[in-house]
PDB file of N, CA and C in Angstrom:
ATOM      1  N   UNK A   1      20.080   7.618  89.420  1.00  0.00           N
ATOM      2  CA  UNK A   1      19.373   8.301  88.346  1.00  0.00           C
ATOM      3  C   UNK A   1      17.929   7.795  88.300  1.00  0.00           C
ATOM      4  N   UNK A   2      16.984   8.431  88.146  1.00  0.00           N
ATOM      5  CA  UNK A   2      15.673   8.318  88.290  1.00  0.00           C
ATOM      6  C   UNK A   2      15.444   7.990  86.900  1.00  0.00           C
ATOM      7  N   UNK A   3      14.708   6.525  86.441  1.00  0.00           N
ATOM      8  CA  UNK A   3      13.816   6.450  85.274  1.00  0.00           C
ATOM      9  C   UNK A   3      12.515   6.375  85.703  1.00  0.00           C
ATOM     10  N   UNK A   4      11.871   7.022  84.643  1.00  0.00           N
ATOM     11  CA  UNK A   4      10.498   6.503  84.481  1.00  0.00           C
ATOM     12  C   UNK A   4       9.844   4.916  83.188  1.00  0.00           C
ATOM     13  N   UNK A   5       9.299   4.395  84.301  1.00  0.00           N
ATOM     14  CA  UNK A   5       9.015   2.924  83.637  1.00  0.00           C
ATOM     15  C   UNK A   5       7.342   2.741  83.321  1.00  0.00           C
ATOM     16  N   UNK A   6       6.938   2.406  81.796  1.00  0.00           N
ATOM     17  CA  UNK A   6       5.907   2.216  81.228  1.00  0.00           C
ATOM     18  C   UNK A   6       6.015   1.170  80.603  1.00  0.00           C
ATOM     19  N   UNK A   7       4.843   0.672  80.081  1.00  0.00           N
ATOM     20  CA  UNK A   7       4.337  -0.314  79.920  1.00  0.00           C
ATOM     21  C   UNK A   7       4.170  -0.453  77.958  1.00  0.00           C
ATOM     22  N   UNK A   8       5.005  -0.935  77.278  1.00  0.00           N
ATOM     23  CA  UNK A   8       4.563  -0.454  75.855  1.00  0.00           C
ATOM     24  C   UNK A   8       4.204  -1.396  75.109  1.00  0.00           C
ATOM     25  N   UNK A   9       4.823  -2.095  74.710  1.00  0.00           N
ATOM     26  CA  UNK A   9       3.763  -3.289  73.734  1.00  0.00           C
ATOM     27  C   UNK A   9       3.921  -4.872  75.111  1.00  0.00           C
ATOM     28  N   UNK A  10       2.909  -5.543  74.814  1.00  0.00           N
ATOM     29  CA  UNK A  10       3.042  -6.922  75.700  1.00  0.00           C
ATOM     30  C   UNK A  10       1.991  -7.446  75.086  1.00  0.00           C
ATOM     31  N   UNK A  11       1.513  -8.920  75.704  1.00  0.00           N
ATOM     32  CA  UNK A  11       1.198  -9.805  75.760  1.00  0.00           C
ATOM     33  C   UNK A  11       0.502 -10.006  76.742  1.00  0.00           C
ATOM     34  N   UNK A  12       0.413  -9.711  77.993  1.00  0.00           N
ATOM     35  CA  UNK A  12      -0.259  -9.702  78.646  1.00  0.00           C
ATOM     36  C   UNK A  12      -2.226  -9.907  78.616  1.00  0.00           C
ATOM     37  N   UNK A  13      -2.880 -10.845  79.093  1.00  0.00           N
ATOM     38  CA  UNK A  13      -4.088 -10.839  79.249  1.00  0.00           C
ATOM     39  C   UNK A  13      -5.055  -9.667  79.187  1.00  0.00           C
ATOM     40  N   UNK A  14      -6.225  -9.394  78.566  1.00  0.00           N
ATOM     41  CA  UNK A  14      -6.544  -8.092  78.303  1.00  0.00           C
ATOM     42  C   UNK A  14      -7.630  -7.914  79.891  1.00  0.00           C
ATOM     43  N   UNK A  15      -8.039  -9.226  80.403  1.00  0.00           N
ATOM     44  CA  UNK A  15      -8.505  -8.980  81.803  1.00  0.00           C
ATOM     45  C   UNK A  15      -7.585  -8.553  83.030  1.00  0.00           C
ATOM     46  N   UNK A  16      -6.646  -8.836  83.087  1.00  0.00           N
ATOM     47  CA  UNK A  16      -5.506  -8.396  84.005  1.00  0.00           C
ATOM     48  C   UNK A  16      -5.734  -6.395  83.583  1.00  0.00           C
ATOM     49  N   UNK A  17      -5.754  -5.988  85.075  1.00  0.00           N
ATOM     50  CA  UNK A  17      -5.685  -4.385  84.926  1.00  0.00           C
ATOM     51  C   UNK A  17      -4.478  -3.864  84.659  1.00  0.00           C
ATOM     52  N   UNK A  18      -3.837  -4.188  83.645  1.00  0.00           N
ATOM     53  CA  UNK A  18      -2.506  -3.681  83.499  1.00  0.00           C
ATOM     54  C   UNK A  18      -2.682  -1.756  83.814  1.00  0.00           C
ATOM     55  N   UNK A  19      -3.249  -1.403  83.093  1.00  0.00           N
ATOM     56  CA  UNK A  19      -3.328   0.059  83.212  1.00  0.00           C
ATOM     57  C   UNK A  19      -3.221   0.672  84.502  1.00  0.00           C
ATOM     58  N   UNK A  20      -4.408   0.189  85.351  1.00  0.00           N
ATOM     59  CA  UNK A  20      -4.653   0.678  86.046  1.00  0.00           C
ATOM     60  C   UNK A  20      -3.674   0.452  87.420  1.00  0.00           C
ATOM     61  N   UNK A  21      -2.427  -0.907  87.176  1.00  0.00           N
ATOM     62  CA  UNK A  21      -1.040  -1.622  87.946  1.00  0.00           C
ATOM     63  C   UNK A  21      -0.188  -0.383  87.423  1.00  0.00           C
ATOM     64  N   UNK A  22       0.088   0.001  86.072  1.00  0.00           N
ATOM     65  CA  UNK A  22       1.287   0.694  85.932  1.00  0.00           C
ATOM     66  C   UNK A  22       0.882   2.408  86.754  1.00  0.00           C
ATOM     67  N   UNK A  23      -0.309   2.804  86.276  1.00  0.00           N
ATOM     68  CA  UNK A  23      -0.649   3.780  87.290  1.00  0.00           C
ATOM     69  C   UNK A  23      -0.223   4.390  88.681  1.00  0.00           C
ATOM     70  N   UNK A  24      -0.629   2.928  89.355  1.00  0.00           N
ATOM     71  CA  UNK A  24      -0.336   2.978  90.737  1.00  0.00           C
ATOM     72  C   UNK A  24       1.163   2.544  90.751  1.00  0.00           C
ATOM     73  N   UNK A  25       1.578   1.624  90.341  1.00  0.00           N
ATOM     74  CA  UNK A  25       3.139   1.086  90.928  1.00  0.00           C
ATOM     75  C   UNK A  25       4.082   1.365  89.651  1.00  0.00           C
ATOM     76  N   UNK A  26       4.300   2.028  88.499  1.00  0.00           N
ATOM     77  CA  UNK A  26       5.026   2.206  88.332  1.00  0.00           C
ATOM     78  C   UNK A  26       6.035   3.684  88.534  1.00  0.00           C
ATOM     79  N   UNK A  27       5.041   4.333  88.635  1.00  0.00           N
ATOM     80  CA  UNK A  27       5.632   5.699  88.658  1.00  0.00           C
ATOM     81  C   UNK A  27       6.931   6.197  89.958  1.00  0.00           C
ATOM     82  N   UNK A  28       6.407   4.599  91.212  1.00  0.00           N
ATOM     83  CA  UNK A  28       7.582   4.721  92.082  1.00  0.00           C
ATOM     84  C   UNK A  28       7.554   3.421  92.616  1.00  0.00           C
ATOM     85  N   UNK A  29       7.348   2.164  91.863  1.00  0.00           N
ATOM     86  CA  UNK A  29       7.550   1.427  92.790  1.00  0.00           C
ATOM     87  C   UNK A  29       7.317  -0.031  92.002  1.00  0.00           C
ATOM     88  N   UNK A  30       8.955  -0.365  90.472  1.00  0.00           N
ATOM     89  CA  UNK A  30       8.646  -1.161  89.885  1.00  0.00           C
ATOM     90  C   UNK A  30       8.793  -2.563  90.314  1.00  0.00           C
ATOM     91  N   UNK A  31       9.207  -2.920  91.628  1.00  0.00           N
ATOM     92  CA  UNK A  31       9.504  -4.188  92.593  1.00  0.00           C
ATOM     93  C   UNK A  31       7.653  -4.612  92.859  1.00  0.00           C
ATOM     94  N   UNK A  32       7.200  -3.646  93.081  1.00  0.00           N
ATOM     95  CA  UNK A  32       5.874  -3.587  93.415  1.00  0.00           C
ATOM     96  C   UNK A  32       5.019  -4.328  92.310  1.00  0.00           C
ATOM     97  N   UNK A  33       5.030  -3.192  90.811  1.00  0.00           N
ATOM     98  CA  UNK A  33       4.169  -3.520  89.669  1.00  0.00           C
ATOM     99  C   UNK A  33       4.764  -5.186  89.642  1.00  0.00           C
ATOM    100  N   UNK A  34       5.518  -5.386  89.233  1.00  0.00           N
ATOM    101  CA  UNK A  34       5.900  -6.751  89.262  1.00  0.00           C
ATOM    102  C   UNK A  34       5.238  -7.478  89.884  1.00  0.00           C
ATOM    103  N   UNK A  35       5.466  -7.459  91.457  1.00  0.00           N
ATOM    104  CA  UNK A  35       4.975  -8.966  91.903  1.00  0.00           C
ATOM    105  C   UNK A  35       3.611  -9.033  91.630  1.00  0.00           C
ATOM    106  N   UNK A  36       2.481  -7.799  91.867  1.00  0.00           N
ATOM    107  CA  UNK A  36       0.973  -7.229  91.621  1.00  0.00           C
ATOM    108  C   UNK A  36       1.148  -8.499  90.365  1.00  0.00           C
ATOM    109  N   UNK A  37       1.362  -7.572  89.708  1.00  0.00           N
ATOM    110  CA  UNK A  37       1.435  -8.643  87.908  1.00  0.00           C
ATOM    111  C   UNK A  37       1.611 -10.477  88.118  1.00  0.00           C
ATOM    112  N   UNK A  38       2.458 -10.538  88.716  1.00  0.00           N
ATOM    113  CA  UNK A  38       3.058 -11.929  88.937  1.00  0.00           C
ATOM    114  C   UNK A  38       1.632 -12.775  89.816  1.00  0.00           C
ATOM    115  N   UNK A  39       1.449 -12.101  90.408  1.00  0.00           N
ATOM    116  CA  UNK A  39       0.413 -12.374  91.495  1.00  0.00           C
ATOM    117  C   UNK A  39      -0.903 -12.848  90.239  1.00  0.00           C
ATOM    118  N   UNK A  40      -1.409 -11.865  89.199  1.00  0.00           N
ATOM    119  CA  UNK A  40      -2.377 -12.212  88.872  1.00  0.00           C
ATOM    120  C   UNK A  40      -2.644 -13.170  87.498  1.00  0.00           C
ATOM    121  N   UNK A  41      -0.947 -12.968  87.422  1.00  0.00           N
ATOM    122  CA  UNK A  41      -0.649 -14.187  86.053  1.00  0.00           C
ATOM    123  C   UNK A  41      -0.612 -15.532  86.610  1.00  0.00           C
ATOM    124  N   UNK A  42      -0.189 -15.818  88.151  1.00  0.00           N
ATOM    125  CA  UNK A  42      -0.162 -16.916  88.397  1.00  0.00           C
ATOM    126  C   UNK A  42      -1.421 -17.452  88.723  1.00  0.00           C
ATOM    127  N   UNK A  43      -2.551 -16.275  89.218  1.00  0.00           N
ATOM    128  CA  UNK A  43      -3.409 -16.655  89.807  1.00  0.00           C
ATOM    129  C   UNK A  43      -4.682 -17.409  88.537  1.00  0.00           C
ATOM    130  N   UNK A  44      -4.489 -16.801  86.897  1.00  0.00           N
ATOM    131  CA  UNK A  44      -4.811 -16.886  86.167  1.00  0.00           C
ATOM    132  C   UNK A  44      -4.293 -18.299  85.361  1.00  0.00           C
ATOM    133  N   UNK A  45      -3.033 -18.584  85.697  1.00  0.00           N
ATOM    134  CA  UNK A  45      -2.362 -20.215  85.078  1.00  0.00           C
ATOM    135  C   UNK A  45      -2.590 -21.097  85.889  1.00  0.00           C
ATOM    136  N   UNK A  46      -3.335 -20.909  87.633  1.00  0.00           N
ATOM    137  CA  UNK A  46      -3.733 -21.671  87.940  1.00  0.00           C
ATOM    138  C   UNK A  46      -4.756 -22.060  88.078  1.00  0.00           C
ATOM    139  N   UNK A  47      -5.793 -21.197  87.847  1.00  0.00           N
ATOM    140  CA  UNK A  47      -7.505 -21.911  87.444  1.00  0.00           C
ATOM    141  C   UNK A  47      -7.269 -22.301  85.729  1.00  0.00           C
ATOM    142  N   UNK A  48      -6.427 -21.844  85.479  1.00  0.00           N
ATOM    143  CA  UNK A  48      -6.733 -22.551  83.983  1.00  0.00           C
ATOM    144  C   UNK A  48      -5.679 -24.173  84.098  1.00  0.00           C
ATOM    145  N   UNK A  49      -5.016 -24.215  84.750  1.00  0.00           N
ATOM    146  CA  UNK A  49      -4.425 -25.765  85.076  1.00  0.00           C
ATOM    147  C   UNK A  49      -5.605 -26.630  85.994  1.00  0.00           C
ATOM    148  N   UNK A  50      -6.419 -26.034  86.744  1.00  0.00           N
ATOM    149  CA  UNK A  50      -7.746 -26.643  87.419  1.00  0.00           C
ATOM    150  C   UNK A  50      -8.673 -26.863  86.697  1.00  0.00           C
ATOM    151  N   UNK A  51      -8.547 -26.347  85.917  1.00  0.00           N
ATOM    152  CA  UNK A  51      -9.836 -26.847  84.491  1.00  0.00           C
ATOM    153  C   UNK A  51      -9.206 -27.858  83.955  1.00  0.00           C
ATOM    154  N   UNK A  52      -8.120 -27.702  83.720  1.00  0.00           N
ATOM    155  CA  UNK A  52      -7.729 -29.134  82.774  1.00  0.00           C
ATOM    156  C   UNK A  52      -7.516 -30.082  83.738  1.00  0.00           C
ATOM    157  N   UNK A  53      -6.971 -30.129  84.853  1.00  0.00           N
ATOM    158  CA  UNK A  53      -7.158 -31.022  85.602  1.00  0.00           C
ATOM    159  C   UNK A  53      -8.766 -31.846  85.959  1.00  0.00           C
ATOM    160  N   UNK A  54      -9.759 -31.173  86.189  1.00  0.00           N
ATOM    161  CA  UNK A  54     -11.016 -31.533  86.242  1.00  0.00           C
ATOM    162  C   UNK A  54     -11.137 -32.113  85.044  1.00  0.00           C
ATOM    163  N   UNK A  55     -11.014 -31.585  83.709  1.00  0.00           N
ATOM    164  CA  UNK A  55     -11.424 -32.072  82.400  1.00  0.00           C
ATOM    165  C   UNK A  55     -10.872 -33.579  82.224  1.00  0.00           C
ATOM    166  N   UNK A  56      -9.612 -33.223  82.850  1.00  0.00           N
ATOM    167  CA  UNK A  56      -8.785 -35.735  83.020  1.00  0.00           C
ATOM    168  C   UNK A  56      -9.716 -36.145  83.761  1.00  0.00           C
ATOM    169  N   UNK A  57      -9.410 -36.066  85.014  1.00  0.00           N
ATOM    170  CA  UNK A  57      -9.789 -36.355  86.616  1.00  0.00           C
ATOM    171  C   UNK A  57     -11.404 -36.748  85.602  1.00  0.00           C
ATOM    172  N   UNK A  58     -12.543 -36.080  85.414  1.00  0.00           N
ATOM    173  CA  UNK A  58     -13.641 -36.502  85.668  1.00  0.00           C
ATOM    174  C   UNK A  58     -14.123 -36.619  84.362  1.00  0.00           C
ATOM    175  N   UNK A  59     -13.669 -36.388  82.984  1.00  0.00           N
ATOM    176  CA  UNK A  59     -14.117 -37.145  82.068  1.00  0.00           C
ATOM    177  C   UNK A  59     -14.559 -37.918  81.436  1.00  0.00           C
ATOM    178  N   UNK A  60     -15.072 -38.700  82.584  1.00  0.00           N
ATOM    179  CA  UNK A  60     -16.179 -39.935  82.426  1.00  0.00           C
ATOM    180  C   UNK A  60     -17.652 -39.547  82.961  1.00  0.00           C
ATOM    181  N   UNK A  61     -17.599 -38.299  83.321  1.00  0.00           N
ATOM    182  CA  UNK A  61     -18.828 -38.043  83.878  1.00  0.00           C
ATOM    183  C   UNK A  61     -19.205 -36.827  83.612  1.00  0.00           C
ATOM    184  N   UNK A  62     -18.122 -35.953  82.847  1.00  0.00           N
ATOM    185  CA  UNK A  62     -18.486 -34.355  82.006  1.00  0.00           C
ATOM    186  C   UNK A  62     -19.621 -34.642  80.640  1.00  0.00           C
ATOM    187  N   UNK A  63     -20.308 -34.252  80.573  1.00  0.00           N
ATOM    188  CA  UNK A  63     -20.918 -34.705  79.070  1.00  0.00           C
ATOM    189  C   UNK A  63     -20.435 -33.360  78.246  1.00  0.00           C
ATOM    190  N   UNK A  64     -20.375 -33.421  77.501  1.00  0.00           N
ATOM    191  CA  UNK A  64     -19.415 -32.775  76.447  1.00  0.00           C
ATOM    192  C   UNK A  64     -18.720 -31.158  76.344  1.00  0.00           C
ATOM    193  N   UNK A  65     -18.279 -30.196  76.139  1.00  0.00           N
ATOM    194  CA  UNK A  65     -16.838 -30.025  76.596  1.00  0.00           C
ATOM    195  C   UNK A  65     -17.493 -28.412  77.666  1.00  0.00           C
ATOM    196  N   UNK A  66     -16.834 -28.618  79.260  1.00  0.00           N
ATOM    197  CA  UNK A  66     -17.554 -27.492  79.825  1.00  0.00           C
ATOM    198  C   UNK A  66     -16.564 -25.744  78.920  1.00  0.00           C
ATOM    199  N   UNK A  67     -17.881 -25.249  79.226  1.00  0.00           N
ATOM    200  CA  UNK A  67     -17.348 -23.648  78.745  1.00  0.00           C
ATOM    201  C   UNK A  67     -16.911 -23.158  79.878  1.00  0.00           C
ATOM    202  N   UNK A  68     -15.919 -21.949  79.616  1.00  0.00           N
ATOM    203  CA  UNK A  68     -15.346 -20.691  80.437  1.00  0.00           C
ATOM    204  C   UNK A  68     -15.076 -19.878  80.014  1.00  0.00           C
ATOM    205  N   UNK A  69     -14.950 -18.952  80.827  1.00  0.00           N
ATOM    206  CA  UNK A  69     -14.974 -17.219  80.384  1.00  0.00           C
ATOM    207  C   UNK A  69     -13.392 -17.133  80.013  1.00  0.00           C
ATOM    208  N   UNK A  70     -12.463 -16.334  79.662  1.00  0.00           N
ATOM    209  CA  UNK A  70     -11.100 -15.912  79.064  1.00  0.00           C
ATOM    210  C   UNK A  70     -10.217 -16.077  80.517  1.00  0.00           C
ATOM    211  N   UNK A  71     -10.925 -15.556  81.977  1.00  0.00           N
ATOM    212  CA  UNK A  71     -10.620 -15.693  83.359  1.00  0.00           C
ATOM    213  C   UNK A  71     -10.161 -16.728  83.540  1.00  0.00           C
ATOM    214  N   UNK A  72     -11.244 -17.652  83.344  1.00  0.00           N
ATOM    215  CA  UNK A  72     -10.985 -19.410  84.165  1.00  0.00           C
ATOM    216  C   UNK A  72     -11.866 -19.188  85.148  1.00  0.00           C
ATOM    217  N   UNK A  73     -12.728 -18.247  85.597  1.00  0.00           N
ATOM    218  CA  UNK A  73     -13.063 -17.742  86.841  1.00  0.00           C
ATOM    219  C   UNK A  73     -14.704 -18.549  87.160  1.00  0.00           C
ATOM    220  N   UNK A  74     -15.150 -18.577  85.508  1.00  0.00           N
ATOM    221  CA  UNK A  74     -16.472 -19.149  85.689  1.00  0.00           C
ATOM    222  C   UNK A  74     -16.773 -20.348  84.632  1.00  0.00           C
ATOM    223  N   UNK A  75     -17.293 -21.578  85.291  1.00  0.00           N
ATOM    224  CA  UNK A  75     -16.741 -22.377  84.303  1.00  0.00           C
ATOM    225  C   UNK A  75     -19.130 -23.046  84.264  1.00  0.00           C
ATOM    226  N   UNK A  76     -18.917 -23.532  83.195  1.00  0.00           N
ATOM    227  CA  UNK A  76     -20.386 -24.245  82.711  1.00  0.00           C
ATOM    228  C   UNK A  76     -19.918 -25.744  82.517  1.00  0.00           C
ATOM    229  N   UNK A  77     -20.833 -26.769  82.541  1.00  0.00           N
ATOM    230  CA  UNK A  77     -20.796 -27.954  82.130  1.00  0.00           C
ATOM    231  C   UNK A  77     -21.623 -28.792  82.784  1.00  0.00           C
ATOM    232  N   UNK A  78     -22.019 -29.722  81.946  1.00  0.00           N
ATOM    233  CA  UNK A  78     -22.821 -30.755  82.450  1.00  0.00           C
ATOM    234  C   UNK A  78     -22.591 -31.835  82.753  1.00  0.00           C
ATOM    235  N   UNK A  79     -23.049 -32.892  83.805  1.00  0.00           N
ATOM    236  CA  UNK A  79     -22.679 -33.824  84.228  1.00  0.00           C
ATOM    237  C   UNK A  79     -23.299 -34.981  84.397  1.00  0.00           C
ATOM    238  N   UNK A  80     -22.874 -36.246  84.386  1.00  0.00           N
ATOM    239  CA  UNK A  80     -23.746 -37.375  84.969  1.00  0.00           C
ATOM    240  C   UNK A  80     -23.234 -37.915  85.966  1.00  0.00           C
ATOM    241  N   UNK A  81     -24.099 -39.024  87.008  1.00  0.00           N
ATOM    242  CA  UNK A  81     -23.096 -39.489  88.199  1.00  0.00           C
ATOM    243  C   UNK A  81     -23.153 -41.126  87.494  1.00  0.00           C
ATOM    244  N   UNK A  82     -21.956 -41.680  87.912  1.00  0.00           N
ATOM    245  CA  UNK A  82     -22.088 -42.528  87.222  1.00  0.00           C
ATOM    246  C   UNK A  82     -22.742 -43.670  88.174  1.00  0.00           C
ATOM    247  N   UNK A  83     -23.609 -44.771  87.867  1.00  0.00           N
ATOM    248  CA  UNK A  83     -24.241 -45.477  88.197  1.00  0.00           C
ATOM    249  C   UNK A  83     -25.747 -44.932  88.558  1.00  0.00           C
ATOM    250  N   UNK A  84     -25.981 -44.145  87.754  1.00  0.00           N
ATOM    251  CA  UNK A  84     -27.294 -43.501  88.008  1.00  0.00           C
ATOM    252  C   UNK A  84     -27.836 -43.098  86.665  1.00  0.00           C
ATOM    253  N   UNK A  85     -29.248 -43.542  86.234  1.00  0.00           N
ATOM    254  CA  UNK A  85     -29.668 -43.298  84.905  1.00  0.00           C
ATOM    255  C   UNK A  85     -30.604 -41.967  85.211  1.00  0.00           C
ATOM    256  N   UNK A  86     -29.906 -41.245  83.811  1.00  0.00           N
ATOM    257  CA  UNK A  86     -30.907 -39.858  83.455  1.00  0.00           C
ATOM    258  C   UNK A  86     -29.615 -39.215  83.765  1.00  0.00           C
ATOM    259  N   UNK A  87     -30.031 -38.110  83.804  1.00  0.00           N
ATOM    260  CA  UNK A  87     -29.171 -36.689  83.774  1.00  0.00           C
ATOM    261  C   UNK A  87     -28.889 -35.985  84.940  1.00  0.00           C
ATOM    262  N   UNK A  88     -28.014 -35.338  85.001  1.00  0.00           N
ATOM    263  CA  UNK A  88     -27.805 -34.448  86.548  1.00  0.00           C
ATOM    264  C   UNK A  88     -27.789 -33.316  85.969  1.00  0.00           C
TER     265      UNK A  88
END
């Protein structure tokens, strides 16, 4: 029996192209929309676990707290090296 599969309330990230995933892969191909999806949620929990990792890791040399976009994709912050006076 043939269903048709849409997309109706979620949670999902508002940068992720959901729309434009159910478009293409749901109408025949929900093995597909899935992994697409999976693909860009993971790709999204893992620059945001690389930020916090950088934020431990080098917290002696971040000067106070770097910014990023909702992505993780682009990150700001300032730095010092340590054993070196003045600013980087």
């Amino acid at each position: 029996e043939f269903r048709e599969f849409r997309v109706h309330r979620h949670s999902i990230p508002p940068f992720i192209p959901l729309e434009q995933l159910s478009r293409e892969f749901l109408p025949r191909d929900l093995r597909g929309f899935l992994e697409i999806l999976s693909r860009h949620l993971n790709a999204f929990v893992g620059r945001r676990r690389q930020l916090e990792q950088f934020q431990e890791r080098f917290s002696d040399c971040i000067q106070g707290i770097p910014r990023r976009n909702s992505l993780c994709n682009l990150l700001s912050f300032c730095y010092r090296i340590p054993g070196k006076s003045g600013n980087a």
